[in-house]
C-alpha atoms as a PDB file:
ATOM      1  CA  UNK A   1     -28.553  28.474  12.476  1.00  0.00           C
ATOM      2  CA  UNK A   2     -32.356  29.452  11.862  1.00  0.00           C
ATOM      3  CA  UNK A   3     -34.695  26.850  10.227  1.00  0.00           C
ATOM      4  CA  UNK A   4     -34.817  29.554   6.978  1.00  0.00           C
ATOM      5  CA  UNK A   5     -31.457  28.583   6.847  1.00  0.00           C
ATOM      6  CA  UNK A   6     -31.352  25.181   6.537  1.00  0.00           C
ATOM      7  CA  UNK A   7     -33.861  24.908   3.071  1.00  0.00           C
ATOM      8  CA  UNK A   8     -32.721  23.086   0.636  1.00  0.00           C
ATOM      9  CA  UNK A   9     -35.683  23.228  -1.579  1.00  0.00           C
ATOM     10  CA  UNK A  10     -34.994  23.453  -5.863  1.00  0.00           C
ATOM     11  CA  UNK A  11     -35.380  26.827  -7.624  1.00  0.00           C
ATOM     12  CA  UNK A  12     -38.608  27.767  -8.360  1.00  0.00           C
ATOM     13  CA  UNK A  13     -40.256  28.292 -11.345  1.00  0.00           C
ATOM     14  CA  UNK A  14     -40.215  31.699 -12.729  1.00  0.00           C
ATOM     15  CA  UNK A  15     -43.904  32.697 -12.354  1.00  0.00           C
ATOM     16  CA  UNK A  16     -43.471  31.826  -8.332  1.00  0.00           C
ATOM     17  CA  UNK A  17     -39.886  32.847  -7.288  1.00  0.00           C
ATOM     18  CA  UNK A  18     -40.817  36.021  -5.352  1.00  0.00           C
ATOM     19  CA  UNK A  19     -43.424  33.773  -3.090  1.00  0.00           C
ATOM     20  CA  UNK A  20     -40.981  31.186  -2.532  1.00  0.00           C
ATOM     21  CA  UNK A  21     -38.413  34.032  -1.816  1.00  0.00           C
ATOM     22  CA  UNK A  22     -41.343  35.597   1.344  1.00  0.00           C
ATOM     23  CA  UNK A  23     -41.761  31.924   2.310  1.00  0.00           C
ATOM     24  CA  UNK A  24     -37.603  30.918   2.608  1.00  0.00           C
ATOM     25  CA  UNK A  25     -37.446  34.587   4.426  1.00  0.00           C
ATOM     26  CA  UNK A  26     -39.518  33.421   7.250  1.00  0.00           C
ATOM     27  CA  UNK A  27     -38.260  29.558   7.188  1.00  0.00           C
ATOM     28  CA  UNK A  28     -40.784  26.904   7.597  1.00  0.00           C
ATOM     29  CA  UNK A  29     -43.537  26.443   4.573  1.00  0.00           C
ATOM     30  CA  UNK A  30     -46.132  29.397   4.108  1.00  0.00           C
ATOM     31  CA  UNK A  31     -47.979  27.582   1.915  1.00  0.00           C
ATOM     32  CA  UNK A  32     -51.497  26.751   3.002  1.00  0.00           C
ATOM     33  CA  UNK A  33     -50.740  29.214   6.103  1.00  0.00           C
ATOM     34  CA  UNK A  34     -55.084  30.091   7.525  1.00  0.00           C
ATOM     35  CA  UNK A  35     -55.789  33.932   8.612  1.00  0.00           C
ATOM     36  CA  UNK A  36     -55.075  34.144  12.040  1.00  0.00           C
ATOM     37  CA  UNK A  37     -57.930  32.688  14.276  1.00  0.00           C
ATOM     38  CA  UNK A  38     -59.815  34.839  16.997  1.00  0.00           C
ATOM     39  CA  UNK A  39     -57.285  33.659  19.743  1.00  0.00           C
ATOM     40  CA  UNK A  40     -54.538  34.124  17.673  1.00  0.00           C
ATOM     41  CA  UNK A  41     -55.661  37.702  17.084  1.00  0.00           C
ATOM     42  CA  UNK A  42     -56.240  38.455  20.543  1.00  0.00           C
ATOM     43  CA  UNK A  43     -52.923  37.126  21.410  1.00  0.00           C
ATOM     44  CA  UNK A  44     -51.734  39.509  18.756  1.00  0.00           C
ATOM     45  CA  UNK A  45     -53.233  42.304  20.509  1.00  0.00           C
ATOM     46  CA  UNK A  46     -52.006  41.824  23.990  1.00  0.00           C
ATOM     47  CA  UNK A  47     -48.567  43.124  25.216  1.00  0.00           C
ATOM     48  CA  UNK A  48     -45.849  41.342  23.024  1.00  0.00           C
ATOM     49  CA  UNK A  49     -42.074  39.500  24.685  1.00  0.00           C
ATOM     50  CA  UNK A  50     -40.090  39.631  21.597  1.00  0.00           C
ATOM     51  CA  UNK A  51     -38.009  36.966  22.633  1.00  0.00           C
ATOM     52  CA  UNK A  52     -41.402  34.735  22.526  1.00  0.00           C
ATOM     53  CA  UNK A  53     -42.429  35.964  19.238  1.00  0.00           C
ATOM     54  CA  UNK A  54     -39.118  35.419  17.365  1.00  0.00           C
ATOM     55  CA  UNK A  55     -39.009  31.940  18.820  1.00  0.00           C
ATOM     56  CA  UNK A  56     -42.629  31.697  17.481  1.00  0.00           C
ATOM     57  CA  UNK A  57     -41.520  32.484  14.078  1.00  0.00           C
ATOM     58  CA  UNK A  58     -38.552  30.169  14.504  1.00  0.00           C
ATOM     59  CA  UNK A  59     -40.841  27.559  15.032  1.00  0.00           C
ATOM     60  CA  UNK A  60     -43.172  28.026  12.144  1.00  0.00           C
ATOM     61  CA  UNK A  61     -45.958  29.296  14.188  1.00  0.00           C
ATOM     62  CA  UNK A  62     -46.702  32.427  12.069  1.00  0.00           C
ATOM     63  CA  UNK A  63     -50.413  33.091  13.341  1.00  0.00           C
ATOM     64  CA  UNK A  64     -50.543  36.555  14.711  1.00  0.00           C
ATOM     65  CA  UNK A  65     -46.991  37.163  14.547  1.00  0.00           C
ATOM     66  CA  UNK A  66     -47.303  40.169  11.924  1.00  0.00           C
ATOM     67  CA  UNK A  67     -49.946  41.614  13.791  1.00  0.00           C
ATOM     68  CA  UNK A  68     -47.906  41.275  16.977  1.00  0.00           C
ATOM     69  CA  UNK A  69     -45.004  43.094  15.958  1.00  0.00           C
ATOM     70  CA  UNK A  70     -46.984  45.803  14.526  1.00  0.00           C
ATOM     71  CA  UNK A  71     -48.140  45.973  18.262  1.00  0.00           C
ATOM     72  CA  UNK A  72     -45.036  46.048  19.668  1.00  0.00           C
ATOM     73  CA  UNK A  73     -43.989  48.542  17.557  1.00  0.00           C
ATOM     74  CA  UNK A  74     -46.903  50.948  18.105  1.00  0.00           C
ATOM     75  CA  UNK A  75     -46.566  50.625  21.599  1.00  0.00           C
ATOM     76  CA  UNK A  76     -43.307  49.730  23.221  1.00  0.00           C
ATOM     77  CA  UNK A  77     -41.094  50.991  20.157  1.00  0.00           C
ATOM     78  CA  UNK A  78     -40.427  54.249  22.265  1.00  0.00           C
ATOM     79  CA  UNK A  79     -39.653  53.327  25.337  1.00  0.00           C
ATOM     80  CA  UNK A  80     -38.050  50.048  24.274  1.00  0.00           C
ATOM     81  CA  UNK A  81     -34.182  48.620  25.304  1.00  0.00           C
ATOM     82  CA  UNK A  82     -31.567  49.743  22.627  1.00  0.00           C
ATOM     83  CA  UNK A  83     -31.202  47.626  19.919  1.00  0.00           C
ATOM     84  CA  UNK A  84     -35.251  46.039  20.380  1.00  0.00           C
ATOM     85  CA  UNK A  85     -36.614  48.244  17.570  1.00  0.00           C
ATOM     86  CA  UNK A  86     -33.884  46.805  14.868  1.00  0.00           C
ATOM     87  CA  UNK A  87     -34.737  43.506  16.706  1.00  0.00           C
ATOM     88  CA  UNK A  88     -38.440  43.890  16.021  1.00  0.00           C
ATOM     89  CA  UNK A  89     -37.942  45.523  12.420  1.00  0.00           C
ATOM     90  CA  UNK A  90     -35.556  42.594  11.678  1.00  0.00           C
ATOM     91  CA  UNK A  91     -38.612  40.268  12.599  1.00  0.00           C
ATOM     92  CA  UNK A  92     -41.502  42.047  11.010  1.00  0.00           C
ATOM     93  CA  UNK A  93     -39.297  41.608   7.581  1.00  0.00           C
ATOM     94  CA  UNK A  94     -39.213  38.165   7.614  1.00  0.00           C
ATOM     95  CA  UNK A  95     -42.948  38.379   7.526  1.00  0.00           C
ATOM     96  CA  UNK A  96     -43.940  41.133   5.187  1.00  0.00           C
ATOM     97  CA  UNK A  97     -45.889  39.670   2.192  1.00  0.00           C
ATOM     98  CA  UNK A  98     -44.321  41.730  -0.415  1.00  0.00           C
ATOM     99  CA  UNK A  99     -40.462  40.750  -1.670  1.00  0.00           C
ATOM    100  CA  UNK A 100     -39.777  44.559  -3.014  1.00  0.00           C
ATOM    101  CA  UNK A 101     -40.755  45.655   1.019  1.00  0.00           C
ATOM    102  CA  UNK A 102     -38.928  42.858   2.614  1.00  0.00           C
ATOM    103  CA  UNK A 103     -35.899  44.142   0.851  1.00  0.00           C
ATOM    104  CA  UNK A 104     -35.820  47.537   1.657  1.00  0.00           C
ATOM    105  CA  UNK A 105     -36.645  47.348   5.671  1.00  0.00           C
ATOM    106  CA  UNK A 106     -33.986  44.162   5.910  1.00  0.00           C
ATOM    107  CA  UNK A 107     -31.690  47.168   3.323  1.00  0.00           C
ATOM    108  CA  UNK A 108     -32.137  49.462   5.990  1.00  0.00           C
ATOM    109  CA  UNK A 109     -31.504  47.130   8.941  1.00  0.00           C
ATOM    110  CA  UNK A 110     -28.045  45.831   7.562  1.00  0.00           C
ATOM    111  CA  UNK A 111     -26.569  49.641   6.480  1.00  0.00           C
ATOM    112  CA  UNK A 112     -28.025  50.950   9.634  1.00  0.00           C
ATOM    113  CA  UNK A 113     -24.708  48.876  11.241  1.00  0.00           C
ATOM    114  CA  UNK A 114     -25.321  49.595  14.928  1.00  0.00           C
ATOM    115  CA  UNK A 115     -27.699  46.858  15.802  1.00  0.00           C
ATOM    116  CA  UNK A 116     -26.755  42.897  16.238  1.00  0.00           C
ATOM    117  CA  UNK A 117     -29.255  42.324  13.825  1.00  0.00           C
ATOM    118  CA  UNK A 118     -27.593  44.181  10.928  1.00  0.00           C
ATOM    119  CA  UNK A 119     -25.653  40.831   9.909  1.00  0.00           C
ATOM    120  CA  UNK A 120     -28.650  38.801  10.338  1.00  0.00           C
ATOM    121  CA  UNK A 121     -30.270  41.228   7.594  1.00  0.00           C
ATOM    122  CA  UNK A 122     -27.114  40.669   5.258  1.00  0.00           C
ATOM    123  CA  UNK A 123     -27.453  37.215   5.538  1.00  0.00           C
ATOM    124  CA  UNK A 124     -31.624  37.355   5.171  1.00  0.00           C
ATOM    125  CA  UNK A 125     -31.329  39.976   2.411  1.00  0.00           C
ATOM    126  CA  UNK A 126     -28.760  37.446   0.363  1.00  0.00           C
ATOM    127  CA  UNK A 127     -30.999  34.517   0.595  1.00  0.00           C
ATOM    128  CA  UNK A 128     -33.905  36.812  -0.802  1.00  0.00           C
ATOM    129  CA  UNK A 129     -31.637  38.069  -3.626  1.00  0.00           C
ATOM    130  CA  UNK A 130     -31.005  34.469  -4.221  1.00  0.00           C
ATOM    131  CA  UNK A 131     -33.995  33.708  -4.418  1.00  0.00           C
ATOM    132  CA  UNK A 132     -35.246  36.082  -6.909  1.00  0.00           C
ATOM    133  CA  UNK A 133     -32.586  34.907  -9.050  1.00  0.00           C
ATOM    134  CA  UNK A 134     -30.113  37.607  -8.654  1.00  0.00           C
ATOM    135  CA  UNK A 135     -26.789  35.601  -7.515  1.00  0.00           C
ATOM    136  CA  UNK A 136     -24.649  38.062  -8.531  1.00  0.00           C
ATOM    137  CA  UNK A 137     -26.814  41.234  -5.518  1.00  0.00           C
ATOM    138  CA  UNK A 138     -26.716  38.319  -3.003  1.00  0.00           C
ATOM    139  CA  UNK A 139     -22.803  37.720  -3.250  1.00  0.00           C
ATOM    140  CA  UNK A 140     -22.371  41.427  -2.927  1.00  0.00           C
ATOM    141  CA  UNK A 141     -24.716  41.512   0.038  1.00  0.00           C
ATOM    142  CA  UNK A 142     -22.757  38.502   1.397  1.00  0.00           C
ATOM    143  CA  UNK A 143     -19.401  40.749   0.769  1.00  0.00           C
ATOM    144  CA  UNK A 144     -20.612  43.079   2.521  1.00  0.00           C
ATOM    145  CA  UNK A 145     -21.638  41.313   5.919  1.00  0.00           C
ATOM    146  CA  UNK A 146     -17.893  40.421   5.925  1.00  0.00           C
ATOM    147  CA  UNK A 147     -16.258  43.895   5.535  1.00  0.00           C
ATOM    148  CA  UNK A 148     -19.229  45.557   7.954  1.00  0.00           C
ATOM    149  CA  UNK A 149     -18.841  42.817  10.419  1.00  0.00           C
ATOM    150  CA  UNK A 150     -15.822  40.266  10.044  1.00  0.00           C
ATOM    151  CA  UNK A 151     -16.201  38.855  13.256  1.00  0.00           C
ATOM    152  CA  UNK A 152     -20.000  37.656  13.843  1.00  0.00           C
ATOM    153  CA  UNK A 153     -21.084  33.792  13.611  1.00  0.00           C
ATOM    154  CA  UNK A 154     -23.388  35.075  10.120  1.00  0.00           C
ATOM    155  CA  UNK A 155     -19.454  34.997   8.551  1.00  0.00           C
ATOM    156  CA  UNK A 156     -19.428  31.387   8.637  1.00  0.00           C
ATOM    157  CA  UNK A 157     -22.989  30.918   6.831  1.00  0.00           C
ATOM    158  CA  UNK A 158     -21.427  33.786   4.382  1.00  0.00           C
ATOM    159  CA  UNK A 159     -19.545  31.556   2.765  1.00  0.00           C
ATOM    160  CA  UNK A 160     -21.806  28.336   2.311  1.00  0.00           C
ATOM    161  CA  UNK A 161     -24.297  31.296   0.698  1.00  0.00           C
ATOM    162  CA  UNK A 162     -21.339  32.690  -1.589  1.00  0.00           C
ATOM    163  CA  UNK A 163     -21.202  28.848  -2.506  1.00  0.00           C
ATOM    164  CA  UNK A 164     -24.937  29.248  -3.314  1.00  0.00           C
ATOM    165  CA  UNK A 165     -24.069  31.994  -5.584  1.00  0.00           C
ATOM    166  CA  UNK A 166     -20.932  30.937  -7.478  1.00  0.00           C
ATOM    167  CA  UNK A 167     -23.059  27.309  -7.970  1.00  0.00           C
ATOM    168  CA  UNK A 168     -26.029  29.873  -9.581  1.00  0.00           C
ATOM    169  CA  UNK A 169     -23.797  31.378 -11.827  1.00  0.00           C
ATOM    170  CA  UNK A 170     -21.886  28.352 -12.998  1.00  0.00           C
ATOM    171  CA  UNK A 171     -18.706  29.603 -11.411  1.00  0.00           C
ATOM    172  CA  UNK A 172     -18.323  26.036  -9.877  1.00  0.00           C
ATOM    173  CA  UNK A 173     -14.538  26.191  -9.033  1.00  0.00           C
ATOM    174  CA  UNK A 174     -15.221  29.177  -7.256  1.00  0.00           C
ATOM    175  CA  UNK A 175     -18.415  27.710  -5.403  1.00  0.00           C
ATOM    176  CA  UNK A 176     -15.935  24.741  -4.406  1.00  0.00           C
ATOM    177  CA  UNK A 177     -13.348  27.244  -3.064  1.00  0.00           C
ATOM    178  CA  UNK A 178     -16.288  28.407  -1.004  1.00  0.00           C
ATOM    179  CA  UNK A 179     -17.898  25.555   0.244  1.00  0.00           C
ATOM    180  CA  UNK A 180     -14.231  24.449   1.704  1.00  0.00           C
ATOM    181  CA  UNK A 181     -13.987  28.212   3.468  1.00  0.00           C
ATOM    182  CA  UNK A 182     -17.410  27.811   4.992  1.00  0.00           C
ATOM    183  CA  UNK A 183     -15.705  24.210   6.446  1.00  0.00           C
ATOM    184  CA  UNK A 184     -12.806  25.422   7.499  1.00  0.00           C
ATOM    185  CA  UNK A 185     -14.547  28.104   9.813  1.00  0.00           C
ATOM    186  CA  UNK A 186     -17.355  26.426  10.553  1.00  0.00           C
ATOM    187  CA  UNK A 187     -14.940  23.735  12.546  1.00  0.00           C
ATOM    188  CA  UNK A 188     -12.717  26.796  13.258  1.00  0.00           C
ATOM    189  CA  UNK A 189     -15.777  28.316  15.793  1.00  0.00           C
ATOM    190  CA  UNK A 190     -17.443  25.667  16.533  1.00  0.00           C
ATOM    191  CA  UNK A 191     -20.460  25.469  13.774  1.00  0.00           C
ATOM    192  CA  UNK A 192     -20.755  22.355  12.839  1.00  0.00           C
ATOM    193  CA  UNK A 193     -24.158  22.164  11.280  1.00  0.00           C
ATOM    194  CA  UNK A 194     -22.672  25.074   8.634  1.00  0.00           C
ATOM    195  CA  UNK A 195     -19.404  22.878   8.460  1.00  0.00           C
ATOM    196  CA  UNK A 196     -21.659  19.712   7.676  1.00  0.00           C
ATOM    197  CA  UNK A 197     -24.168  21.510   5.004  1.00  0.00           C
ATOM    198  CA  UNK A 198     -20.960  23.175   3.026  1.00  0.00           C
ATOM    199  CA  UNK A 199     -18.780  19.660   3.224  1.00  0.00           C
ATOM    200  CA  UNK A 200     -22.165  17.263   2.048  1.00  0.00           C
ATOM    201  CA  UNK A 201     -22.230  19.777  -0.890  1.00  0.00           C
ATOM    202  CA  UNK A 202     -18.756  19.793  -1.705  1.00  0.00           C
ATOM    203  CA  UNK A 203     -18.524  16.244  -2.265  1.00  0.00           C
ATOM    204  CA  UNK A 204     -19.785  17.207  -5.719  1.00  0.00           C
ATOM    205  CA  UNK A 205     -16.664  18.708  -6.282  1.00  0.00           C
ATOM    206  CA  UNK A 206     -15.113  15.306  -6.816  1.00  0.00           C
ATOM    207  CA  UNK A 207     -13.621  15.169 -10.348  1.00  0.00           C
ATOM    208  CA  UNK A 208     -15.856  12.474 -12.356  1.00  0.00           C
ATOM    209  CA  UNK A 209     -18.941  13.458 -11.215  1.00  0.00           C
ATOM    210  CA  UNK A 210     -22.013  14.397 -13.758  1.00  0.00           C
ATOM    211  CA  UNK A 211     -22.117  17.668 -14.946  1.00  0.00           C
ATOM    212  CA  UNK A 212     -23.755  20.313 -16.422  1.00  0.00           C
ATOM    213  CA  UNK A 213     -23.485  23.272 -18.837  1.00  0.00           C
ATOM    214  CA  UNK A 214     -25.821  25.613 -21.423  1.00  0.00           C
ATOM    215  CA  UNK A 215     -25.440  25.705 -24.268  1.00  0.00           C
ATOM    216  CA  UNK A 216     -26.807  28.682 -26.769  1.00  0.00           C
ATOM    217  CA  UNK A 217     -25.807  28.501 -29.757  1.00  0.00           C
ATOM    218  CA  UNK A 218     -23.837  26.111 -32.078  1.00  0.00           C
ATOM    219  CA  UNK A 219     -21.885  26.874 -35.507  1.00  0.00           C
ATOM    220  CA  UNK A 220     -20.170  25.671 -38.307  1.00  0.00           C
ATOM    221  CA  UNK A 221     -18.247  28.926 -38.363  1.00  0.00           C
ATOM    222  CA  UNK A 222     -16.212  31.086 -35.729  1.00  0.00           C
ATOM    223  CA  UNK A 223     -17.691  34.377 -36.350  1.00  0.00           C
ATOM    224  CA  UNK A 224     -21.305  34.230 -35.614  1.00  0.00           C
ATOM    225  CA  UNK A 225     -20.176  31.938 -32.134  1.00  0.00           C
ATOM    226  CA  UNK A 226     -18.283  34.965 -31.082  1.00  0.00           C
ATOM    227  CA  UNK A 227     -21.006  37.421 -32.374  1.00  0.00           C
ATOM    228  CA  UNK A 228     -23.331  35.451 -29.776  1.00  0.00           C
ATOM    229  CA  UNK A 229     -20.247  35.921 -27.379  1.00  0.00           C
ATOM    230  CA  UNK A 230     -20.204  39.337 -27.617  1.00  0.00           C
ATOM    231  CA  UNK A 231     -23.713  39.495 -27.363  1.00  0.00           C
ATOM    232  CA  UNK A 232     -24.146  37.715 -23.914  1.00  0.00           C
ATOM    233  CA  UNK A 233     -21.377  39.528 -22.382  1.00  0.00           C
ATOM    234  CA  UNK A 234     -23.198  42.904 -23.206  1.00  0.00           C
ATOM    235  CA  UNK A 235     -26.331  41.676 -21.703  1.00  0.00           C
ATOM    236  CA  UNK A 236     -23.838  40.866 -18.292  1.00  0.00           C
ATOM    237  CA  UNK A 237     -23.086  36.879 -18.781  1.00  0.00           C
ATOM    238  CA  UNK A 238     -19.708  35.053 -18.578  1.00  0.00           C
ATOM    239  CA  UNK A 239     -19.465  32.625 -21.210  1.00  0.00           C
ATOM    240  CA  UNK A 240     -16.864  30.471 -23.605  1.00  0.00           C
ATOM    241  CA  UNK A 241     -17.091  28.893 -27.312  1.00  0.00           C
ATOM    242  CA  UNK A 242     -16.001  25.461 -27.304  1.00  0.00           C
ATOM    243  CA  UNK A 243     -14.868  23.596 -30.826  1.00  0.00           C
ATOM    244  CA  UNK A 244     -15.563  20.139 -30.896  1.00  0.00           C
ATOM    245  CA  UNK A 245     -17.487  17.396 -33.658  1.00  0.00           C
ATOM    246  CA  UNK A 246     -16.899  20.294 -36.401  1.00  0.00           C
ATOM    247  CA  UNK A 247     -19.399  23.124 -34.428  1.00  0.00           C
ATOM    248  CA  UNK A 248     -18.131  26.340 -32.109  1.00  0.00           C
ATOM    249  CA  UNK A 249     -20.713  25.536 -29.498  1.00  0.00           C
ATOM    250  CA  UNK A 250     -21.377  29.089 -27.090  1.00  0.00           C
ATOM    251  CA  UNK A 251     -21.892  27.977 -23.316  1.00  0.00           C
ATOM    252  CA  UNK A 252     -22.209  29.109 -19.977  1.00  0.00           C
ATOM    253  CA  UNK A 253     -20.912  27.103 -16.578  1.00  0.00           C
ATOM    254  CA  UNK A 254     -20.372  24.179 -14.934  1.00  0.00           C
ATOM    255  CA  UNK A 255     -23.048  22.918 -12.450  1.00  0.00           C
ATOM    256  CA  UNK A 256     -23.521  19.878 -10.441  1.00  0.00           C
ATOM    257  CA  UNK A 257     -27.301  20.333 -10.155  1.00  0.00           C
ATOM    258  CA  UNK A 258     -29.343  20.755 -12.928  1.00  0.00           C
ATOM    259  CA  UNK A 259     -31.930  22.901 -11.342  1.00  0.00           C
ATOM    260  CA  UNK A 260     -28.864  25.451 -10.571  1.00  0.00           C
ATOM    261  CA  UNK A 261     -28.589  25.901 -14.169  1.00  0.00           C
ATOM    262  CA  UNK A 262     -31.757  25.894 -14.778  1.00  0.00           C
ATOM    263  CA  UNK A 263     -32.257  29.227 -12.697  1.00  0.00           C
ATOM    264  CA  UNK A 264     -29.168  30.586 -15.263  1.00  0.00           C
ATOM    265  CA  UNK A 265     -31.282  29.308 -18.255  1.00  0.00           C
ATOM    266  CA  UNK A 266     -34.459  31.515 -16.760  1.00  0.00           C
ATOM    267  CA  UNK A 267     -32.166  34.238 -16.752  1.00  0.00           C
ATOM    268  CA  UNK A 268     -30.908  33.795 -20.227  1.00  0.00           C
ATOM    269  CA  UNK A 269     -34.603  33.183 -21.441  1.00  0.00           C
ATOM    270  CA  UNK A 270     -35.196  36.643 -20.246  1.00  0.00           C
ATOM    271  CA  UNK A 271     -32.673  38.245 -21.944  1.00  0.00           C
ATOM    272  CA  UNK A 272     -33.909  37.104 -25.014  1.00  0.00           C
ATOM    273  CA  UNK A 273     -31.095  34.522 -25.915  1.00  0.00           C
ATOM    274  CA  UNK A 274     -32.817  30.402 -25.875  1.00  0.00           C
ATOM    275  CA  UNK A 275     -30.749  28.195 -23.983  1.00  0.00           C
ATOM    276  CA  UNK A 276     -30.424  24.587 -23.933  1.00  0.00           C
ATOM    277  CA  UNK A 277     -29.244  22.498 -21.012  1.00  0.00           C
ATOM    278  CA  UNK A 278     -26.106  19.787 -21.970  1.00  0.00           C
ATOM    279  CA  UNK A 279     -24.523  17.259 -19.972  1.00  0.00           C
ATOM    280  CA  UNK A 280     -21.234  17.689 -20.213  1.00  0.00           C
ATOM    281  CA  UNK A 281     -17.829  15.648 -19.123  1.00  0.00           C
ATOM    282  CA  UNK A 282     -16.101  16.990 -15.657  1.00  0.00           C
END
C-alpha cells in the first residue's frame, strides 16, 4: 500500500478541497513544496528509470519529478516496454496540479483496461472523487475496479475506500459491512496493513458509541417535515423524519466522526438547504 494511501487527514474545508485532493493524489504533504532547484532540474532533464522516479514520488521527493516524466515521455514513450507509457501516464497524474486534469488522464488510464496500472487509477481516481466530496462517483469508481479487475491486490483497498464512502454519506451500517469485507480479504491475501486500517475503524461500529446525525429542519406539524423530505430527495439526498419531544425533526445519517458529516453538511449547504449537526443516541 502507497503512502497516499495511508492518509488519514480530516475533510477539508470547502474553499481548499480540490488542493488537498492534488496533494492526497501524490501522498506525502505538498504543502510548502520549493520549485525545483538547478540540480533537481538537471536531473529532470537527463534520461529518466521509471522505476527510480515512482519510488521518488513514493517517497515524497517530488522535485523534478513532473518535469521528468514529461521527459520520459517525449523521449522514450515510443520505443518504450509495453505497458511503460500507462506506467508513466499513471505517474505524471498523481502530479498534475489541476484536479479536473488529474481526473481525466487517471479516467483514461483505468477504462483503457490493458495496463496493470488501470486498477491503480480506479483506486487513485476514487480517493480524488472522495476528496472533492463526491462519495457517491468514488463508490462507483470503486465498483468498477472490482467488475474490470476482481482479482488484483487494489480489491482489498476497494473495500476499506467503499467504507470511506458509505461513512461520507451517513450510510454507516453499510460502511461497517465494508470495513469487515476489507478484513476479511485483507487476512484472506495476506494484507495486513489494509486488514489493520479497516478493523481500527470498525471498532466504531460498537453499539454505544457517540454518534452523529444532521438535522434540517424541525416541525410541529407532519406536512412541511415531509415537504423538506421531498425536497432533499429531489436534490439527490437520503433522508428520514423522526418524531420525538412534540417536533418531526428531518435528518440525514449516522456518523461516527463528526468531520464525516460535516463534508455531508457542505454538501447540503450547497444545495441550498442549512443543516445543523446533532449528537444523537446509537
Amino acid at each position: 500500500m502507497t503512502r497516499s494511501h495511508r492518509i488519514r487527514r480530516g475533510h477539508p474545508g470547502h474553499g481548499n478541497s480540490r488542493a488537498w485532493a492534488l496533494a492526497l493524489l501524490v501522498g506525502p504533504p505538498l504543502w510548502g513544496l520549493a520549485a525545483p532547484s538547478p540540480a533537481q532540474a538537471a536531473q529532470a532533464a537527463a534520461p529518466v528509470d521509471l522505476d527510480r522516479l515512482e519510488a521518488r514520488i513514493e517517497s515524497g521527493s517530488l522535485g523534478g519529478a513532473a518535469e521528468a516524466i514529461e521527459n520520459w515521455l517525449t523521449t522514450e514513450a515510443r520505443n518504450a516496454a509495453r505497458g511503460e507509457v500507462p506506467r508513466a501516464r499513471y505517474l505524471r497524474a498523481r502530479l498534475l496540479a489541476d484536479a479536473d486534469s488529474a481526473r481525466a488522464e487517471l479516467f483514461s488510464i483505468a477504462t483503457d483496461g490493458g495496463s496493470r496500472y488501470a486498477a491503480r487509477a480506479w483506486l487513485r481516481l476514487a480517493q480524488l472523487d472522495l476528496a472533492l466530496g463526491e462519495p457517491d462517483r468514488a463508490a462507483a469508481d470503486l465498483e468498477r475496479l472490482r467488475a474490470d479487475h476482481p482479482r488484483v491486490p487494489e480489491v482489498v483497498e476497494s473495500w476499506y475506500w467503499t467504507a470511506r464512502t458509505f461513512e461520507d454519506r451517513g450510510l454507516l451500517d453499510r460502511a461497517c459491512e465494508a470495513w469487515e469485507r476489507a478484513v476479511a480479504e485483507g487476512r484472506r491475501v495476506g494484507d495486513t496493513e489494509t486488514a489493520l486500517l479497516a478493523e481500527a475503524a470498525s471498532l466504531a461500529c460498537a453499539p454505544g458509541g457517540p454518534r452523529f446525525s444532521i438535522q434540517v429542519a424541525a416541525f410541529s406539524r407532519p406536512a412541511p417535515a415531509e415537504e423538506i423530505q421531498e425536497r432533499l430527495e429531489a436534490s439527490g439526498f437520503f433522508s428520514r423524519v423522526v418524531e420525538y419531544d412534540g417536533f418531526h425533526r428531518v435528518r440525514l445519517g449516522r456518523f461516527v466522526r463528526r468531520e464525516a458529516a460535516e463534508s455531508l453538511a457542505r454538501r447540503l449547504r450547497d444545495a441550498g438547504f442549512e443543516p445543523a449537526i446533532v449528537p444523537v443516541i446509537s
